[in-house]
N, C-alpha and C. Protein backbone atom coordinates (compact mmCIF):
# COMPACT_ATOMS: atom_id res chain seq x y z
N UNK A 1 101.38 103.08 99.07
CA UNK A 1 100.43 102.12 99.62
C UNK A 1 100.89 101.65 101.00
N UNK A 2 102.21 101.42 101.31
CA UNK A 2 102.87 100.93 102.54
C UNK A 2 102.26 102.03 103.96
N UNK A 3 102.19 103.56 103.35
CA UNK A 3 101.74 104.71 104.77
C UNK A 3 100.05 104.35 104.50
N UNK A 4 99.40 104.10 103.48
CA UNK A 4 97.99 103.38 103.79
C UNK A 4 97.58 102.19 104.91
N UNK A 5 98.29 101.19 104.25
CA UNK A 5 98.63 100.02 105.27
C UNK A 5 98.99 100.46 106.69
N UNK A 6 100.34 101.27 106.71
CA UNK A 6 100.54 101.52 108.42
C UNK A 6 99.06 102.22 108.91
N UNK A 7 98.52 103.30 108.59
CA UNK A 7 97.76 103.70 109.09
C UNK A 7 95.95 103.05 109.24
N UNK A 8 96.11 102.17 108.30
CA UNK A 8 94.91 101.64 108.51
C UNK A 8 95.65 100.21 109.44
N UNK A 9 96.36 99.87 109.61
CA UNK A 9 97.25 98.80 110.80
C UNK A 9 97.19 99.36 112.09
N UNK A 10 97.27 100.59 112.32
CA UNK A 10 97.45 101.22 113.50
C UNK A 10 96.15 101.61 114.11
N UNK A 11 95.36 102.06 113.04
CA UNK A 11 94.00 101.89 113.71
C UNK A 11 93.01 101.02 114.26
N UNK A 12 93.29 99.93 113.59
CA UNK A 12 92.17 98.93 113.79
C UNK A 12 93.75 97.98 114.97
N UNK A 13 94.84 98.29 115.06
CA UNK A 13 95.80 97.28 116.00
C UNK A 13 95.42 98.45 117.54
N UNK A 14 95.01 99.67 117.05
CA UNK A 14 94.30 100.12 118.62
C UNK A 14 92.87 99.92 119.25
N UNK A 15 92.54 99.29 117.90
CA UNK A 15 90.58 98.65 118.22
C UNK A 15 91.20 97.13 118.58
N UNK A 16 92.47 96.38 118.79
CA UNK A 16 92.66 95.41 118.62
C UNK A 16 91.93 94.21 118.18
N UNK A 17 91.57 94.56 116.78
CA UNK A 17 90.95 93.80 115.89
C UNK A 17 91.49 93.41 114.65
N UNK A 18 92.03 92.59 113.64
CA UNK A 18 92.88 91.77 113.12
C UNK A 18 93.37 93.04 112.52
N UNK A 19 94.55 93.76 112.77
CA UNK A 19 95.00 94.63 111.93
C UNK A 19 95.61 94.20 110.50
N UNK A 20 96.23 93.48 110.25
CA UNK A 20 96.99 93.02 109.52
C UNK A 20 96.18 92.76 107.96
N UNK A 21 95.09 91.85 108.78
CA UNK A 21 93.79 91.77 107.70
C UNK A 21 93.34 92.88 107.27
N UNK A 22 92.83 93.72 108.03
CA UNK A 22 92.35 95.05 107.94
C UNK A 22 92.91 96.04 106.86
N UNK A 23 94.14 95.76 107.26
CA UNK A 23 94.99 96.31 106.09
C UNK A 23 94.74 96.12 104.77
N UNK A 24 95.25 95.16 104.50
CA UNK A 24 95.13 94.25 103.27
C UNK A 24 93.81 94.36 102.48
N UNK A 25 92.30 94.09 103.88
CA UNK A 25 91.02 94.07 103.01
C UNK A 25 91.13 95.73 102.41
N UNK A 26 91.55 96.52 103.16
CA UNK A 26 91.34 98.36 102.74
C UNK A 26 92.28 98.42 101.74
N UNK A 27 93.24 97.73 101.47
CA UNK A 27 94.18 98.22 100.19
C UNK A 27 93.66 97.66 99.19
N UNK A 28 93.13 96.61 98.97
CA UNK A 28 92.51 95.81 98.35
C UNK A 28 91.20 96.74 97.70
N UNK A 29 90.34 97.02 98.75
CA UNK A 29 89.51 98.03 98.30
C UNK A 29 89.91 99.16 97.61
N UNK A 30 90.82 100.02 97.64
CA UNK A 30 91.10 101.19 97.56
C UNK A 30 91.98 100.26 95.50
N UNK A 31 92.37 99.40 95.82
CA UNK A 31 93.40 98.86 94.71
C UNK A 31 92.31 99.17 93.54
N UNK A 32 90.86 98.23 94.12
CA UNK A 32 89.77 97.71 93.10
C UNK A 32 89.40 98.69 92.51
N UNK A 33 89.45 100.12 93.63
CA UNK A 33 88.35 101.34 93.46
C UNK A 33 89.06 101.97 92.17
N UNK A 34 90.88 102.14 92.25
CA UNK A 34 91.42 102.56 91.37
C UNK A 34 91.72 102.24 89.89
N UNK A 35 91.74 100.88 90.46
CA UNK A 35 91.63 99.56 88.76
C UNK A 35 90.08 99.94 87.83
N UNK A 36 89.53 100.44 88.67
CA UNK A 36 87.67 100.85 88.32
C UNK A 36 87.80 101.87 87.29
N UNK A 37 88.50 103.14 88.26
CA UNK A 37 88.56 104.51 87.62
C UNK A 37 89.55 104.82 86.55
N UNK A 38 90.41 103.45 86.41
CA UNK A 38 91.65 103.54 85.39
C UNK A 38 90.76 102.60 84.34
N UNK A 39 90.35 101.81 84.60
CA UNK A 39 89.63 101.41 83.14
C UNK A 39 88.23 102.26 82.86
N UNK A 40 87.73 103.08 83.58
CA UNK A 40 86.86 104.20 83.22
C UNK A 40 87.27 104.78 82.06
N UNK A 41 88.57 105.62 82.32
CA UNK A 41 89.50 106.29 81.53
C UNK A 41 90.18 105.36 79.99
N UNK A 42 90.07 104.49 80.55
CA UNK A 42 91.12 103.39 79.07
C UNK A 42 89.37 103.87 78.25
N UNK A 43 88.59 102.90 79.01
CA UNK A 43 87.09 103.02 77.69
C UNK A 43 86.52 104.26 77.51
N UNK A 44 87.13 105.25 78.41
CA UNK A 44 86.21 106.78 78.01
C UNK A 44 87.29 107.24 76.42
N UNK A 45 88.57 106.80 76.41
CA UNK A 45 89.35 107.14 75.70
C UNK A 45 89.73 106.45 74.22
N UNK A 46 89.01 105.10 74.31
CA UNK A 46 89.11 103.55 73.37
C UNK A 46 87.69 103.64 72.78
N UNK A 47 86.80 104.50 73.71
CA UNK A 47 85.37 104.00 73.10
C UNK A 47 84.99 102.52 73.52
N UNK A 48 85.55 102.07 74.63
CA UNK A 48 85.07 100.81 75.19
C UNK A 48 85.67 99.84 74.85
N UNK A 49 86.91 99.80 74.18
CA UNK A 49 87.54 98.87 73.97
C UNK A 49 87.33 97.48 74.86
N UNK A 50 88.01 98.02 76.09
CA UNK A 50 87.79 96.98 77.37
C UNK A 50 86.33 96.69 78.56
N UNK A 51 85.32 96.55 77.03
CA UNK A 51 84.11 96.78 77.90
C UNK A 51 83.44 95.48 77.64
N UNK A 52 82.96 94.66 78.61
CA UNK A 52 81.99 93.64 78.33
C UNK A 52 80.99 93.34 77.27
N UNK A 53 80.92 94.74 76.26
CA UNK A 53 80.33 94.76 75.26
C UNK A 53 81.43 94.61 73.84
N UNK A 54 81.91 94.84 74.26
CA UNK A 54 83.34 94.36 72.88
C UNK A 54 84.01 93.25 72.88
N UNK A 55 84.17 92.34 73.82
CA UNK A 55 84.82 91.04 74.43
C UNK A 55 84.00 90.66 75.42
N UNK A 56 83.80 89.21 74.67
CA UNK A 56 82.85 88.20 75.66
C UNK A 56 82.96 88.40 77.13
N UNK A 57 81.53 88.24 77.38
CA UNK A 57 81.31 88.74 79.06
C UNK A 57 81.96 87.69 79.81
N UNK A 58 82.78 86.89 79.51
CA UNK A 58 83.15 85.61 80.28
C UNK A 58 84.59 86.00 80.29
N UNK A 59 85.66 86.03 79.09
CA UNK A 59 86.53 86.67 79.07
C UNK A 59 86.87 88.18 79.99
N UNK A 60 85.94 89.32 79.56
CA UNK A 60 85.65 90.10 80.68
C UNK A 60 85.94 90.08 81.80
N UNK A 61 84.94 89.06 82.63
CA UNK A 61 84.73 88.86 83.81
C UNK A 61 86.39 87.79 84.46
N UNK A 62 86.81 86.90 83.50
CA UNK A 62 87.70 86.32 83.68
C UNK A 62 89.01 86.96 83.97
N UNK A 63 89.62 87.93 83.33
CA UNK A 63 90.46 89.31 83.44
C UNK A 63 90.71 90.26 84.55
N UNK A 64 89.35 89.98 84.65
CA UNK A 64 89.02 90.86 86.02
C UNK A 64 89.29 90.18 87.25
N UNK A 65 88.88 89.34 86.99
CA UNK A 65 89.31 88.51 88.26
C UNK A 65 90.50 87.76 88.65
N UNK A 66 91.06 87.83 87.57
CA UNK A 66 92.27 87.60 87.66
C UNK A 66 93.39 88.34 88.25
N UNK A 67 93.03 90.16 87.48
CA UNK A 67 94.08 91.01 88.48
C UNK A 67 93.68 91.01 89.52
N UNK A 68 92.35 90.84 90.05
CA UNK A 68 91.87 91.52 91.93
C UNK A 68 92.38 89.98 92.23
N UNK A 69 92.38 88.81 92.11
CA UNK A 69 93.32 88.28 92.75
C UNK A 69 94.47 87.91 92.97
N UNK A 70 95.54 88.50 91.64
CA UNK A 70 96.93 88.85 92.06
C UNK A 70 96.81 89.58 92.85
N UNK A 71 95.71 90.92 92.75
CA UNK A 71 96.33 92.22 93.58
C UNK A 71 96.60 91.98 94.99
N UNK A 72 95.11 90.71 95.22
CA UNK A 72 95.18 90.68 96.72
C UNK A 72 96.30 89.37 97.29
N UNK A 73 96.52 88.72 96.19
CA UNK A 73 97.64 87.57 97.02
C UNK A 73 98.62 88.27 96.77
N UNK A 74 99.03 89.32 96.08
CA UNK A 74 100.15 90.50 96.32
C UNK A 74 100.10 90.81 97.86
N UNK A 75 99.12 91.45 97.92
CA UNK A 75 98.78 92.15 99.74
C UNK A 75 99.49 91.19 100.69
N UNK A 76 98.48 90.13 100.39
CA UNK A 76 99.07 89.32 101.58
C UNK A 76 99.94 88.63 101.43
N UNK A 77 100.71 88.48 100.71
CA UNK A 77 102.40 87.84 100.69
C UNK A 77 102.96 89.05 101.07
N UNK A 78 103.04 90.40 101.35
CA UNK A 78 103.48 91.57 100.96
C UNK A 78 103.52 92.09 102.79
N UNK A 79 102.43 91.73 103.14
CA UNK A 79 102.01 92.39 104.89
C UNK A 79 101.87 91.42 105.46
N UNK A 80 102.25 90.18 105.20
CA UNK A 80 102.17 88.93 106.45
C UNK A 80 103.63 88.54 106.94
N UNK A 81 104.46 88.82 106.27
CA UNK A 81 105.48 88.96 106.49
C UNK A 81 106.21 89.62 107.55
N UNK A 82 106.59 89.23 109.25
CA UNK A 82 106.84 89.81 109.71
C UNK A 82 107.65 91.45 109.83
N UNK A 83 108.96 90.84 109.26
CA UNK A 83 109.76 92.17 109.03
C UNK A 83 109.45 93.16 108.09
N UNK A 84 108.41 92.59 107.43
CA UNK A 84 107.90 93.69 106.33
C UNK A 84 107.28 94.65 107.15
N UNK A 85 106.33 93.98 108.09
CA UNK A 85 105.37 94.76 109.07
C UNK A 85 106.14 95.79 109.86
N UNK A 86 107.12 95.23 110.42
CA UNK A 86 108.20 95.83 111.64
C UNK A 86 108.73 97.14 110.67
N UNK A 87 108.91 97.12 109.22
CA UNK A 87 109.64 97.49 108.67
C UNK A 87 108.72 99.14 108.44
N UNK A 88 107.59 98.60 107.70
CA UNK A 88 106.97 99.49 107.89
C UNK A 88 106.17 100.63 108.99
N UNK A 89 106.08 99.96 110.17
CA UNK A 89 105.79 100.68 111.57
C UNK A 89 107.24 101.21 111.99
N UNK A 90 108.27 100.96 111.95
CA UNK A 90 109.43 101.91 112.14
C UNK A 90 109.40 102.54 111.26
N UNK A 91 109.43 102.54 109.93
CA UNK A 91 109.31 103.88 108.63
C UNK A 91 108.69 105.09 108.93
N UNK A 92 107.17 104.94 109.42
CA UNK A 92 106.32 105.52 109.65
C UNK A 92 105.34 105.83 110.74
N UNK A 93 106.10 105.53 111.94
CA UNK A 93 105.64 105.53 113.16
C UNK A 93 105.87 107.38 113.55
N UNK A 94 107.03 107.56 112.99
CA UNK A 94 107.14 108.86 113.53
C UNK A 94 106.59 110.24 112.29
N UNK A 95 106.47 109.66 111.09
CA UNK A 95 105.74 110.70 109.67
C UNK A 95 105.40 112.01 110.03
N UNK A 96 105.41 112.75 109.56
CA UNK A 96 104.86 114.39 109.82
C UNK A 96 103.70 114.08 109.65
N UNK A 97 103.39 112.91 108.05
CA UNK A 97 101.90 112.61 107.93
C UNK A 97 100.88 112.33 109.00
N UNK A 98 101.48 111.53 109.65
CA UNK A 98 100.53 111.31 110.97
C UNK A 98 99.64 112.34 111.32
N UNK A 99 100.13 113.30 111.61
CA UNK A 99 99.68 114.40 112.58
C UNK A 99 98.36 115.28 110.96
N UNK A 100 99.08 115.60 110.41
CA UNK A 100 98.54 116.38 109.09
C UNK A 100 97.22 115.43 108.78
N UNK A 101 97.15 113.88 108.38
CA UNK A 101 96.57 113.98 107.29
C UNK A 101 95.64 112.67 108.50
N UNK A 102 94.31 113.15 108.91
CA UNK A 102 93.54 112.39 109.45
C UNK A 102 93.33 110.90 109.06
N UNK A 103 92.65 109.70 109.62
CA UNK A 103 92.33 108.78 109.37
C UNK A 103 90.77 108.58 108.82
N UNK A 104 90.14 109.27 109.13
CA UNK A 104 89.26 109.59 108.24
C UNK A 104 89.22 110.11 106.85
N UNK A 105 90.38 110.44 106.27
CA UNK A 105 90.66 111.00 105.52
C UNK A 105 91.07 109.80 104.56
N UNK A 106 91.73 108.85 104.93
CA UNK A 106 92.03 107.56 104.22
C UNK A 106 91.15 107.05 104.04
N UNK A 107 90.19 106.76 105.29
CA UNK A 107 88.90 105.54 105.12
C UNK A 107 88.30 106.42 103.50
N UNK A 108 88.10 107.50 103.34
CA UNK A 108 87.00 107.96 102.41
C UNK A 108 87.81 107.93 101.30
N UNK A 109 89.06 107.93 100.50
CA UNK A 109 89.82 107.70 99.74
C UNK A 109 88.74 106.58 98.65
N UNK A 110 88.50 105.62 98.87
CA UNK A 110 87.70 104.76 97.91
C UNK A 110 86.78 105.25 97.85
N UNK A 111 85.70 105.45 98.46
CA UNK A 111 84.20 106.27 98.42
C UNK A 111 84.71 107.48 96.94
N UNK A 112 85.92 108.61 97.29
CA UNK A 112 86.23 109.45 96.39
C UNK A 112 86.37 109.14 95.05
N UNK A 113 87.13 108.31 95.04
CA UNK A 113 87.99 107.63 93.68
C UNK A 113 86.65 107.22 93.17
N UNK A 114 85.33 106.40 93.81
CA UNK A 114 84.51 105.74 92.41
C UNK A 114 83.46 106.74 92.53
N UNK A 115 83.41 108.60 93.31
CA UNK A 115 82.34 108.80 92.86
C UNK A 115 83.13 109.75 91.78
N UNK A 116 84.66 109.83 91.85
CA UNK A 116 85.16 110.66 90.58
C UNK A 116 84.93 109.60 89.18
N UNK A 117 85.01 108.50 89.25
CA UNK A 117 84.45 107.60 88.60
C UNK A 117 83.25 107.52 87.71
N UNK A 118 82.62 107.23 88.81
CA UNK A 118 81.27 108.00 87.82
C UNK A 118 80.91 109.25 87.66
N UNK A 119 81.39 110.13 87.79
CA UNK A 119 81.18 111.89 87.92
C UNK A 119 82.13 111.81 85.81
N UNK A 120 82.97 110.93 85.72
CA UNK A 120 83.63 110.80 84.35
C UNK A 120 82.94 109.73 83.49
N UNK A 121 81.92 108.85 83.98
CA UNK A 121 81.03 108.78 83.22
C UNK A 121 80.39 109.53 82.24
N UNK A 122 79.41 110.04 83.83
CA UNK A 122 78.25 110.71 83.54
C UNK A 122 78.37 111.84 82.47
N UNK A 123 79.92 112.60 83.03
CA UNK A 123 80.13 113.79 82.04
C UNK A 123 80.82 113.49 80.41
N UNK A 124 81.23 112.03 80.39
CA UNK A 124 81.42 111.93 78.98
C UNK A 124 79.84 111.17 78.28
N UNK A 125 79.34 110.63 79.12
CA UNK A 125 78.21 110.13 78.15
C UNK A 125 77.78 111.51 77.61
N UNK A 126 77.22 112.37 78.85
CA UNK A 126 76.55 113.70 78.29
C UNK A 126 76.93 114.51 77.18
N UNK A 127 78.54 114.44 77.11
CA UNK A 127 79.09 114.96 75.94
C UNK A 127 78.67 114.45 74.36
N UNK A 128 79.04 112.90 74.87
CA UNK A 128 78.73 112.20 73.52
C UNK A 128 77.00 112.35 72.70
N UNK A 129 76.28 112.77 73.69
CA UNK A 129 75.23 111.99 73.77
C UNK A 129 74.86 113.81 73.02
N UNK A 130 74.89 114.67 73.24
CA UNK A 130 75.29 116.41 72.46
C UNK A 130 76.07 116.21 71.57
């Protein structure tokens, strides 16, 4: 997550527009997209154990919101931190990754993750549903 952060830091710190934030809101995203596609998998595998239909929609919703806001006061205790920042732009300022693996290539990382998401829906309902 830290070569996510540098590279989404480095992009938007050359649009000089709040990098730091920037960061954080995209890991954050990318965190949610994955927390999505991992409880896809827990209820494709439980039969819904952890689904708003088995445990009150309040509880549910309460759970949920609970990890996306550790995840994100994780972030930002995590990247506001000066030397953390420094720490990570010397790590990875010089990466082979750089060059190899585009920035476009990160931005679409969440877009991927929730349409594999529902692509594991769709193909277990269909199963069940045969």
């Amino acid at each position: 997550m830290d070569y996510i952060f540098y590279r989404i830091y480095t992009y938007y710190n050359k649009k000089d527009y709040i990098p730091v934030m920037m960061g954080i809101y995209f890991l954050f995203v990318l965190e949610l997209t994955i927390l999505f596609f991992l409880s896809v998998i827990f209820n494709l595998l439980t039969n819904g154990l952890f689904s708003n239909q088995n445990i009150g929609k309040v509880v549910f919703w309460v759970v949920y919101g609970v990890i996306l806001a550790f995840l994100f006061a994780f972030n930002v205790f995590r990247y506001f931190k000066r030397n953390k920042l420094e720490s990570i732009i010397k790590q990875f300022e010089n990466s082979p990754l750089n060059k190899k693996l585009k920035t476009w290539q990160i931005f679409i990382m969440p877009i991927l993750v929730v349409i594999l998401s529902v692509m594991l829906i769709v193909l277990f309902t269909r199963i069940k549903i045969k």
